[in-house]
Protein backbone atom coordinates (compact mmCIF):
# COMPACT_ATOMS: atom_id res chain seq x y z
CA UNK A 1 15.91 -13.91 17.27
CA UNK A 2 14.67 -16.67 14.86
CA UNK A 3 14.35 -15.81 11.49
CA UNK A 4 10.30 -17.42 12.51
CA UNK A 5 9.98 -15.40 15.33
CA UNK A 6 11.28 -12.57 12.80
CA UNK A 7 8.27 -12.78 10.47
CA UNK A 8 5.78 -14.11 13.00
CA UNK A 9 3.26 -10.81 12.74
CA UNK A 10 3.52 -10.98 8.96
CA UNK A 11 -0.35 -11.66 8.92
CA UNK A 12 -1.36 -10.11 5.54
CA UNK A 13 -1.87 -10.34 1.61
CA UNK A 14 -1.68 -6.99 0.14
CA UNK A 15 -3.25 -6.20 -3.18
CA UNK A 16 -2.21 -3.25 -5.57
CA UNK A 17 -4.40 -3.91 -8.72
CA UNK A 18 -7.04 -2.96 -10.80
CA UNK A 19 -10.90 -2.96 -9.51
CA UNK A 20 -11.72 -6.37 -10.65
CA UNK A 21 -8.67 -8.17 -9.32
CA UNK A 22 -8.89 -6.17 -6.47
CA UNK A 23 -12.68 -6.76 -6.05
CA UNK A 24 -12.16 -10.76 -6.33
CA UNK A 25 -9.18 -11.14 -3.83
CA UNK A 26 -11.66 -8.97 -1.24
CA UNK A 27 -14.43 -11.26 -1.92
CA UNK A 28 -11.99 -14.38 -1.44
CA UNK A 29 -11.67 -12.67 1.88
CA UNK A 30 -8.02 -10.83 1.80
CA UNK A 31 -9.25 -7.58 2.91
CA UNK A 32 -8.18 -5.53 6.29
CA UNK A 33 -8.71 -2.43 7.74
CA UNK A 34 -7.51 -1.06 10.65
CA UNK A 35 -8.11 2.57 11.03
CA UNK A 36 -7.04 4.07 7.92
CA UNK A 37 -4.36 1.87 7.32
CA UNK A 38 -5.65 -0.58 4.49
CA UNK A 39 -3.73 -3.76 2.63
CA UNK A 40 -5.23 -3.00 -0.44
CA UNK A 41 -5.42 -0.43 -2.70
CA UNK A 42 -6.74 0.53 -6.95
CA UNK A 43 -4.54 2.03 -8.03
CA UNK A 44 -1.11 2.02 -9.78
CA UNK A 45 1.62 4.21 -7.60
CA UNK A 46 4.68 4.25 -6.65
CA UNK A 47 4.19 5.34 -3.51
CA UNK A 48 1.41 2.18 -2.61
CA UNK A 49 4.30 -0.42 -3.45
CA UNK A 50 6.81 1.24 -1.49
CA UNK A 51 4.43 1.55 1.43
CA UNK A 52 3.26 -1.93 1.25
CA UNK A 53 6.54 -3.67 1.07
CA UNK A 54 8.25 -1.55 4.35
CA UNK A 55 5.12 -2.35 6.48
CA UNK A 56 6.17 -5.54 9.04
CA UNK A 57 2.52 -6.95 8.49
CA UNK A 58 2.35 -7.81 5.12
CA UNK A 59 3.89 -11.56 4.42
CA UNK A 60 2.98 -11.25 0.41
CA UNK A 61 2.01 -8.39 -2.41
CA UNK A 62 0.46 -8.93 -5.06
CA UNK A 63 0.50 -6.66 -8.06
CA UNK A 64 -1.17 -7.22 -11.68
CA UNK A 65 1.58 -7.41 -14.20
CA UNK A 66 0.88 -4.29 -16.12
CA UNK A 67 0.85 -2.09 -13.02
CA UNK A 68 3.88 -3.70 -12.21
CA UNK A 69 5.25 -2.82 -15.57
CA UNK A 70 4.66 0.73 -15.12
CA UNK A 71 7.28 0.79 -11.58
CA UNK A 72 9.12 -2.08 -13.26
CA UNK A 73 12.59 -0.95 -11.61
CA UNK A 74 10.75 -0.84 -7.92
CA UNK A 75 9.79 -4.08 -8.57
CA UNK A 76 12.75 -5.51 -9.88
CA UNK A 77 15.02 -4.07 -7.62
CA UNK A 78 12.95 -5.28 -4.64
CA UNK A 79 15.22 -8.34 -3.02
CA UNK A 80 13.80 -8.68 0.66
CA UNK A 81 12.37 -12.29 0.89
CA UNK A 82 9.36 -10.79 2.93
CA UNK A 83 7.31 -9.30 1.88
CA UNK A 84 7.02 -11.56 -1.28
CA UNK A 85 6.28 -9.83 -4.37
CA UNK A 86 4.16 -11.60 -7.27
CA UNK A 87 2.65 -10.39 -10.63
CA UNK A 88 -0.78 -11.57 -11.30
CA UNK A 89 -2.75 -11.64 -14.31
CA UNK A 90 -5.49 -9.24 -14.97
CA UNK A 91 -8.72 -9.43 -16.85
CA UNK A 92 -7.88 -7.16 -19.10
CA UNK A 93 -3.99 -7.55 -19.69
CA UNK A 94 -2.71 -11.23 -20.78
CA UNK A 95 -0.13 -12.60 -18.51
CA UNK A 96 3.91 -12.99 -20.10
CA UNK A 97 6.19 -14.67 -18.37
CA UNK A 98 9.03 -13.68 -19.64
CA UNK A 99 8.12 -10.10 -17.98
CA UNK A 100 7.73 -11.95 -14.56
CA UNK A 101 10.83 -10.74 -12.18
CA UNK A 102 10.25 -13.87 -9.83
CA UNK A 103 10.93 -15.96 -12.75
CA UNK A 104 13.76 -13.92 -14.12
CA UNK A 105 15.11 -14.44 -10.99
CA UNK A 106 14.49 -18.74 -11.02
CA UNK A 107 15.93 -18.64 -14.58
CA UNK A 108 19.40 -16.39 -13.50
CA UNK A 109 19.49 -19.11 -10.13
CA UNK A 110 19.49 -21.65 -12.89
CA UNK A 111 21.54 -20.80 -15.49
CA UNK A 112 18.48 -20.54 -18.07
């Protein structure tokens, strides 16, 4: 098996983040719903981010920074190349890179 044919039914953007992020990314049209099963979510579990990155239809999760703060380890320790795992911004909660585990990541790659 290709590693393409491998990630072929990744079809999704999941969203774990607060109402207005959450709101926008549904309006930009990101939202799915198949029965009960939904890829995104208010709220600021464990159990959501854990869920989200073992399903084999989700290609990318986003999370807002500070809810990511909050499971930091999950996050960090999360290595799979799909799905993808990025901190957003919120409204409410300015952005720091230096927080970012995607660029911690870039920076130990580089030798920053």
């Amino acid at each position: 098996m290709t590693s393409q044919t491998a990630y072929k039914d990744r079809n999704f953007i999941a969203v774990i983040g607060d109402e207005d992020s959450v709101t926008g990314l549904l309006l930009a049209g990101i939202g799915h719903v198949e029965g009960a099963k939904k890829n995104f979510l208010v709220v600021d579990s464990k159990e959501t981010f854990i869920e989200f990155t073992k399903r084999k239809d989700i290609a990318i999760v986003l999370i807002n920074q500070h809810i990511a703060e909050d499971i930091r380890q999950l996050v960090d320790d999360h290595d799979q190349a799909f799905p993808t795992v990025l901190e957003i911004p919120s409204k409410d909660h300015q952005y720091d890179p230096e927080k970012d585990s995607v660029l911690k990541r870039v920076q130990r790659l580089f030798g920053e």
